[in-house]
N, C-alpha and C. Protein backbone atom coordinates (compact mmCIF):
# COMPACT_ATOMS: atom_id res chain seq x y z
N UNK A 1 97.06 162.16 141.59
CA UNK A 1 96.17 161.02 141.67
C UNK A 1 96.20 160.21 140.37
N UNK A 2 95.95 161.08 139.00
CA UNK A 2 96.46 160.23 137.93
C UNK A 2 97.53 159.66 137.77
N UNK A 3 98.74 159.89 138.61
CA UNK A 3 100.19 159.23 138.24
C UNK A 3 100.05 158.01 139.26
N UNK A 4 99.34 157.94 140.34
CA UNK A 4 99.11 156.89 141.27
C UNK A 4 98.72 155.66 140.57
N UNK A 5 97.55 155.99 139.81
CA UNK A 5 96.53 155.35 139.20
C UNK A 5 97.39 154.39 137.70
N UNK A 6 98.35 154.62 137.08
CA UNK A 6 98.97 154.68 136.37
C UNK A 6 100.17 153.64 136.96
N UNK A 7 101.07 153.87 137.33
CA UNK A 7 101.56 152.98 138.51
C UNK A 7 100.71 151.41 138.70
N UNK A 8 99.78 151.72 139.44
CA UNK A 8 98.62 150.58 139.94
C UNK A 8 98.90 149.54 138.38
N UNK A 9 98.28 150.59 137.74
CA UNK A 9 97.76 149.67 136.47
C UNK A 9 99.35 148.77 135.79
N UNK A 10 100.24 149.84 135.60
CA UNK A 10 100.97 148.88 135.51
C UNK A 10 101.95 147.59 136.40
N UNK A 11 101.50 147.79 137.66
CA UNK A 11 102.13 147.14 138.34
C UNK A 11 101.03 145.53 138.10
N UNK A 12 99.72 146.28 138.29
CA UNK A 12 98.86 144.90 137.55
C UNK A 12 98.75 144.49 136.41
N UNK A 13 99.31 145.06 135.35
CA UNK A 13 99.85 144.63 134.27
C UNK A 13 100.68 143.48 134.04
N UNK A 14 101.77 143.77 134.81
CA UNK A 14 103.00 143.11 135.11
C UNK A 14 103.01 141.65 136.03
N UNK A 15 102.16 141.98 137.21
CA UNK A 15 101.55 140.98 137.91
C UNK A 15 100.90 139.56 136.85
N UNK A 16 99.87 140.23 135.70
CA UNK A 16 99.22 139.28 134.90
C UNK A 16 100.03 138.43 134.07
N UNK A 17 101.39 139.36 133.78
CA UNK A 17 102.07 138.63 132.55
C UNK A 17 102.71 137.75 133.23
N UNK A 18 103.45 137.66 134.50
CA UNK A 18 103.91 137.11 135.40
C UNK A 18 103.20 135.72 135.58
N UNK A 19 101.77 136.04 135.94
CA UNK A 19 101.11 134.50 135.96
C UNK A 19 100.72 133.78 134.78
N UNK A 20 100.87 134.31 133.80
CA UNK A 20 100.42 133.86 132.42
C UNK A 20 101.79 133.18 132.53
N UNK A 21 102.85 134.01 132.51
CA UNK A 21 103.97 132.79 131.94
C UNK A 21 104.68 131.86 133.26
N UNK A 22 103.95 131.71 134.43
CA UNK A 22 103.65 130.69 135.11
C UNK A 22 103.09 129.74 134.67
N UNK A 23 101.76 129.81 134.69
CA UNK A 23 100.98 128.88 134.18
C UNK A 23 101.67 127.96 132.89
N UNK A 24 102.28 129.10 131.90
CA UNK A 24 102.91 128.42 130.66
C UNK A 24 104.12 127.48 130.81
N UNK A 25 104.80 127.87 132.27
CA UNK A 25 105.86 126.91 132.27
C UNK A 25 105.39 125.55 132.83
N UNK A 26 104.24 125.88 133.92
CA UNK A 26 103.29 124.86 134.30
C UNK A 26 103.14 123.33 133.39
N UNK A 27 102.46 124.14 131.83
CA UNK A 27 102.06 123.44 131.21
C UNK A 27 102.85 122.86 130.54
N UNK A 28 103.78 123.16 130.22
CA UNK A 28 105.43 123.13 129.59
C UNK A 28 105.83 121.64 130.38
N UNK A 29 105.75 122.22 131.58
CA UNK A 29 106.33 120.84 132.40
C UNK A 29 105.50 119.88 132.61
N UNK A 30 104.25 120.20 132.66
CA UNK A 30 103.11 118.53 132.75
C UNK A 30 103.44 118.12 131.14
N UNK A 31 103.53 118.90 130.13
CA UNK A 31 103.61 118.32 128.18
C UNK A 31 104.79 116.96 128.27
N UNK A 32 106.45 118.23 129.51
CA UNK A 32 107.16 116.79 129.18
C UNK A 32 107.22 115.99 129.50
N UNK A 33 106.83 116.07 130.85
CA UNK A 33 106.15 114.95 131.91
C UNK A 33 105.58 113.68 131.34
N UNK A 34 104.47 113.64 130.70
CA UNK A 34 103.59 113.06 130.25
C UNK A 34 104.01 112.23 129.22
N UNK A 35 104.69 113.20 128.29
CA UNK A 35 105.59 112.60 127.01
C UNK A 35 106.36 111.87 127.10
N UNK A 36 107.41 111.81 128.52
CA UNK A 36 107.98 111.03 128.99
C UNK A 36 107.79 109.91 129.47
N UNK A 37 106.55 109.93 129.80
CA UNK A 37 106.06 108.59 130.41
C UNK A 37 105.11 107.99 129.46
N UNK A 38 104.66 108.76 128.97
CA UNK A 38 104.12 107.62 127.45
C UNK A 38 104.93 106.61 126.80
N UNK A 39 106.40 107.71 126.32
CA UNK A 39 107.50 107.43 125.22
C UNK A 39 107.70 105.95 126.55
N UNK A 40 108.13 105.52 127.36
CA UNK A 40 109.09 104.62 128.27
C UNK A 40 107.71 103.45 128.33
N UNK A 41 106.31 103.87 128.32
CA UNK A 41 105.12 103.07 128.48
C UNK A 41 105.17 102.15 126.89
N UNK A 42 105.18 102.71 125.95
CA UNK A 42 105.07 101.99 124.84
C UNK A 42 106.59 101.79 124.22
N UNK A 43 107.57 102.16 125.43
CA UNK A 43 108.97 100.85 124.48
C UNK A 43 108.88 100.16 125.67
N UNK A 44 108.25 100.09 126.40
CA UNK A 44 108.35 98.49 127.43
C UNK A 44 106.88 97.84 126.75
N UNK A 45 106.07 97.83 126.29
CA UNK A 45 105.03 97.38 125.64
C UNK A 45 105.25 96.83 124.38
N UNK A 46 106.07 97.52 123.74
CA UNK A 46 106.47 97.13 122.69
C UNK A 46 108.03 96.04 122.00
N UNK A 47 108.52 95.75 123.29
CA UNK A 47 109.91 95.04 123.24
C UNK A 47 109.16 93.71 123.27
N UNK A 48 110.06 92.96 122.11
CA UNK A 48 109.95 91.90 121.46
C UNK A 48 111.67 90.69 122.05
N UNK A 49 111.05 89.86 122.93
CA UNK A 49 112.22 89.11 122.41
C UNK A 49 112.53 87.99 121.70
N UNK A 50 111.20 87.55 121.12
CA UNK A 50 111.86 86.70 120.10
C UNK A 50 111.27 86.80 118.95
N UNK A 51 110.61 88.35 118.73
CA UNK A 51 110.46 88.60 116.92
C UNK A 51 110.96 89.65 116.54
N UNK A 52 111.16 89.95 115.40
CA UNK A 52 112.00 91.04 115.05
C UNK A 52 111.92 91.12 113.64
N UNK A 53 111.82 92.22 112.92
CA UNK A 53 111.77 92.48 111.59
C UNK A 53 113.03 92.93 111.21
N UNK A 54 113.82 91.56 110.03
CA UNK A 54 115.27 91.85 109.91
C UNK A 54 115.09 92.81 108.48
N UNK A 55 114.14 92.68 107.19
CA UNK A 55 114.62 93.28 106.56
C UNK A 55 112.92 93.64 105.52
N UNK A 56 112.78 94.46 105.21
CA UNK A 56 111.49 94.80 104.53
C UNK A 56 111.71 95.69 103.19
N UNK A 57 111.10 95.09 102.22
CA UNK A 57 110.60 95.38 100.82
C UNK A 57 109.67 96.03 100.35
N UNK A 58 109.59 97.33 100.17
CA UNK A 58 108.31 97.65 99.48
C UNK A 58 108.31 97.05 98.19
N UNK A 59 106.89 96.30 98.19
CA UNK A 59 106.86 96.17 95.94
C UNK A 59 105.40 97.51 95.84
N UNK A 60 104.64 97.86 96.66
CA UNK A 60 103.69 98.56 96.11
C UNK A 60 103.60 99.15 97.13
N UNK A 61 102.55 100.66 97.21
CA UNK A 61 102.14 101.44 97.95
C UNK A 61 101.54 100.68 99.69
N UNK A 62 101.01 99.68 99.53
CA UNK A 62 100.75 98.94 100.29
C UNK A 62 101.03 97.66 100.44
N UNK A 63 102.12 97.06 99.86
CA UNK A 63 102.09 95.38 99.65
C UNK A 63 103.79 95.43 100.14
N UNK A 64 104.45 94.47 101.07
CA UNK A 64 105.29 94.78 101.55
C UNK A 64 105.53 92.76 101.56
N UNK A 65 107.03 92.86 101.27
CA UNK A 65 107.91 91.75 101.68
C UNK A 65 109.04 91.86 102.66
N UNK A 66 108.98 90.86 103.94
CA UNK A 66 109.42 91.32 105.26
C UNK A 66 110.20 89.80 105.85
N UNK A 67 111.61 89.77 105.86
CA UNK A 67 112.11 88.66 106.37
C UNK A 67 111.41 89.15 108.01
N UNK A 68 111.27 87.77 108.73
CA UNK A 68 110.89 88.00 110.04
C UNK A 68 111.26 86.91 110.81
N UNK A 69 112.13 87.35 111.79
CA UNK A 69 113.28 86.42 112.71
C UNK A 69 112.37 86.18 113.61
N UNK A 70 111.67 84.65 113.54
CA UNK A 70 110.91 84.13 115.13
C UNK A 70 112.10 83.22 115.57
N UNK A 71 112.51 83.66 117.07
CA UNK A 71 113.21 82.45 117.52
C UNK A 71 114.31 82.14 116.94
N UNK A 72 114.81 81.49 116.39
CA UNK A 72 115.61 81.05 115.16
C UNK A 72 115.23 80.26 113.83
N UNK A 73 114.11 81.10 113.39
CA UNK A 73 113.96 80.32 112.20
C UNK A 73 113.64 81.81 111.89
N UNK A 74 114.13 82.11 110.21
CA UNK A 74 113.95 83.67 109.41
C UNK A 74 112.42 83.05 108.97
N UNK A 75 111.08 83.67 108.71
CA UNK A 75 110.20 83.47 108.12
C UNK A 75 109.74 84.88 106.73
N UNK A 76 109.68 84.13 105.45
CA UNK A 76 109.47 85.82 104.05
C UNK A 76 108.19 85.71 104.62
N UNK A 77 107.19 86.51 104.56
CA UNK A 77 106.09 87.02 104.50
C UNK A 77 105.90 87.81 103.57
N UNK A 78 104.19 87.91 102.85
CA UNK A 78 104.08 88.72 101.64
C UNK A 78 102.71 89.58 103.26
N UNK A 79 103.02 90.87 102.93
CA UNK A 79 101.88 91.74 103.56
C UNK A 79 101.49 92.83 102.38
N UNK A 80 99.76 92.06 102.74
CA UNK A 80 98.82 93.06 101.80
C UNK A 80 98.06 94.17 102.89
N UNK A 81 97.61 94.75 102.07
CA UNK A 81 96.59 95.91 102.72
C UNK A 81 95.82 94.45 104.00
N UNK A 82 95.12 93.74 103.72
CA UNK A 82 94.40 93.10 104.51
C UNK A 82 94.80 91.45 104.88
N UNK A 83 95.82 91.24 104.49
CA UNK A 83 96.19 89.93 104.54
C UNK A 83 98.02 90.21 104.99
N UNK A 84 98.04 88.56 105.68
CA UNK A 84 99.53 87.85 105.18
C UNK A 84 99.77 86.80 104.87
N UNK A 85 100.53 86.54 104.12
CA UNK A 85 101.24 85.15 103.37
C UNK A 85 102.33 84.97 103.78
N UNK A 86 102.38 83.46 104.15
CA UNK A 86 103.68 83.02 104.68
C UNK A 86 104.16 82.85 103.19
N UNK A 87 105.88 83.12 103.03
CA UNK A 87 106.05 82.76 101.72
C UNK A 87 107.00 81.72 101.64
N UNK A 88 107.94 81.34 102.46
CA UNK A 88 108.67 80.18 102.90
C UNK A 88 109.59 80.57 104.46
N UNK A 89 110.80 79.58 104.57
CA UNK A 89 111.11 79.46 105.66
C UNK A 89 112.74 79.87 105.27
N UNK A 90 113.84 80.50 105.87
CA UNK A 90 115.10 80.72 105.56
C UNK A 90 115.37 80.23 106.59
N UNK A 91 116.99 80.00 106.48
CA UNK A 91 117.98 79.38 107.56
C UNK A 91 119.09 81.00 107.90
N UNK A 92 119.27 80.47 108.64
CA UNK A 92 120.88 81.82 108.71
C UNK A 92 121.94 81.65 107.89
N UNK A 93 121.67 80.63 107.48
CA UNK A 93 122.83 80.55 106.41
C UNK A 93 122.27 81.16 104.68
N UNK A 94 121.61 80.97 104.47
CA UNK A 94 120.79 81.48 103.08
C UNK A 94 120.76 82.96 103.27
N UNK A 95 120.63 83.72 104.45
CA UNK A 95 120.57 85.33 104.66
C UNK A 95 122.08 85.28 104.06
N UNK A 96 122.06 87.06 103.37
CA UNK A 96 123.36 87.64 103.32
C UNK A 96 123.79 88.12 104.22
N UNK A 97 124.77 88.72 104.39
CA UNK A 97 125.47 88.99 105.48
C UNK A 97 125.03 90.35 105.93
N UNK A 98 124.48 90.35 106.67
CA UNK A 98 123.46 91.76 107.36
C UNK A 98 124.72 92.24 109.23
N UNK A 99 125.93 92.50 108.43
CA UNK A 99 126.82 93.04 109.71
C UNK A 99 125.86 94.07 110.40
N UNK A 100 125.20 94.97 110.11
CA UNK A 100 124.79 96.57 110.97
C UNK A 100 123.74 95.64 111.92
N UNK A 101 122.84 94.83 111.15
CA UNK A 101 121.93 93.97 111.89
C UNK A 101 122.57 93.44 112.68
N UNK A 102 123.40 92.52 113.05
CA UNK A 102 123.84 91.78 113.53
C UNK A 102 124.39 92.39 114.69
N UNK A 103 125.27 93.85 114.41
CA UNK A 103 125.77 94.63 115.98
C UNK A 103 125.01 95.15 116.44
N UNK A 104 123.18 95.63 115.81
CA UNK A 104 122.92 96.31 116.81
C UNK A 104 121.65 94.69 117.38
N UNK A 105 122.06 93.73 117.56
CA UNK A 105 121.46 92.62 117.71
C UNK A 105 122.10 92.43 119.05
N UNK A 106 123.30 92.95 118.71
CA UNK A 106 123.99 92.41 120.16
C UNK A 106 125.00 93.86 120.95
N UNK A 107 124.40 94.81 120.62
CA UNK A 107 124.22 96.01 121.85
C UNK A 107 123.53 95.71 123.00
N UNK A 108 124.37 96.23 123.80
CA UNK A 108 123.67 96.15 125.35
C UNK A 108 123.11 98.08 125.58
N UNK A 109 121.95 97.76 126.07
CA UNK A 109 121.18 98.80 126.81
C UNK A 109 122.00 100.05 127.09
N UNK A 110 123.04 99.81 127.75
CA UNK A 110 123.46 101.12 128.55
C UNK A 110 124.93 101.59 127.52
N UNK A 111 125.17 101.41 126.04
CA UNK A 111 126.05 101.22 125.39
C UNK A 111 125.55 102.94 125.03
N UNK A 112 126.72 103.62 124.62
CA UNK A 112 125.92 104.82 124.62
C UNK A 112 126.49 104.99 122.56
N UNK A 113 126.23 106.00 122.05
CA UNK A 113 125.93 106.06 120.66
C UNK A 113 127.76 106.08 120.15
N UNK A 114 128.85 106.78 120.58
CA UNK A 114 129.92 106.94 120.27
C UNK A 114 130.63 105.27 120.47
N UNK A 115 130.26 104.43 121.01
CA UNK A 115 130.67 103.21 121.49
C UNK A 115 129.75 102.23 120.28
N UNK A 116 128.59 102.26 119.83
CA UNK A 116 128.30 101.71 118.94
C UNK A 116 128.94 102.30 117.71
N UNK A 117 129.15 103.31 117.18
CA UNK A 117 129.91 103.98 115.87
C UNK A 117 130.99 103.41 116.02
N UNK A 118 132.13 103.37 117.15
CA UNK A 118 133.34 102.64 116.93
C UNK A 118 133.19 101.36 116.84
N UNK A 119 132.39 100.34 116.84
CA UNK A 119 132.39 99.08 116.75
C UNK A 119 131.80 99.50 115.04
N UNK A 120 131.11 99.80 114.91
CA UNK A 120 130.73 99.91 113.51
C UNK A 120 131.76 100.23 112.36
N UNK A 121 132.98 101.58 113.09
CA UNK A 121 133.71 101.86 111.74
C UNK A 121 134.85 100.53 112.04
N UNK A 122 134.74 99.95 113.29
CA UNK A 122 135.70 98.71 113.08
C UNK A 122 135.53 97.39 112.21
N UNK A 123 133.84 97.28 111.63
CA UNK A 123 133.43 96.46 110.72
C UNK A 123 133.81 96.77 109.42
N UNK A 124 133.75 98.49 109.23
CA UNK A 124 134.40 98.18 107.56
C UNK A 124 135.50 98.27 107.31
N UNK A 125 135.37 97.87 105.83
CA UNK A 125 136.40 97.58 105.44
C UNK A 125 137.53 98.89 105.35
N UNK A 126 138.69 98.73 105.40
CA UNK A 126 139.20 99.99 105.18
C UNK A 126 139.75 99.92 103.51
N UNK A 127 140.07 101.31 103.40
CA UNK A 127 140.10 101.45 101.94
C UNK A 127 141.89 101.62 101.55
């Protein structure tokens, strides 16, 4: 009767750990679920097509200088903790030559990462 009893227990032992790591894969799969659909919610929320931050300066812990492409006109901005300052207006011609900017300006969507690197090592220079 004690070896019966023994048995039982571990067979309900086994039973528990069983649903515990159910439940855990459960939760596992609603975490990526969710994550997934956040991450795709805030890059369609967040796509810009006619502003874009081409190039940014820290001068202080909080004070930042930021070329910023509206449309076709470059605009400097000075950003403080609580403010911004327009600081003038650039042309495309006054920018230096920002090649990495410029290819991933004109990547298409479904371009996958080995296809952007070869256009890239085809920009430099060779030695």
């Amino acid at each position: 009767m004690v070896l019966l009893q023994v048995k039982a227990s571990g067979f309900g032992s086994f039973m528990q750990l069983l649903g515990v790591l159910l439940i855990f894969i459960f939760v596992l799969a609603i975490t990526f679920v969710t994550t997934k659909w956040i991450a795709g919610y805030q890059k369609s929320n967040s796509y810009n097509k006619n502003l874009r931050v081409v190039e940014t300066l820290r001068l202080t812990q909080n004070k930042y200088i930021q070329i910023v492409e509206a449309g076709e006109v470059y605009l400097v901005v000075g950003i403080g903790k609580d403010e911004i300052t327009m600081l003038t207006t650039l042309t495309e011609e006054q920018l230096k030559s920002l090649d990495v900017y410029d290819m991933t300006k004109q990547t298409k969507a479904g371009e996958n990462f080995q296809e952007i690197l070869n256009k890239l090592k085809e920009r430099l220079p060779r030695k």
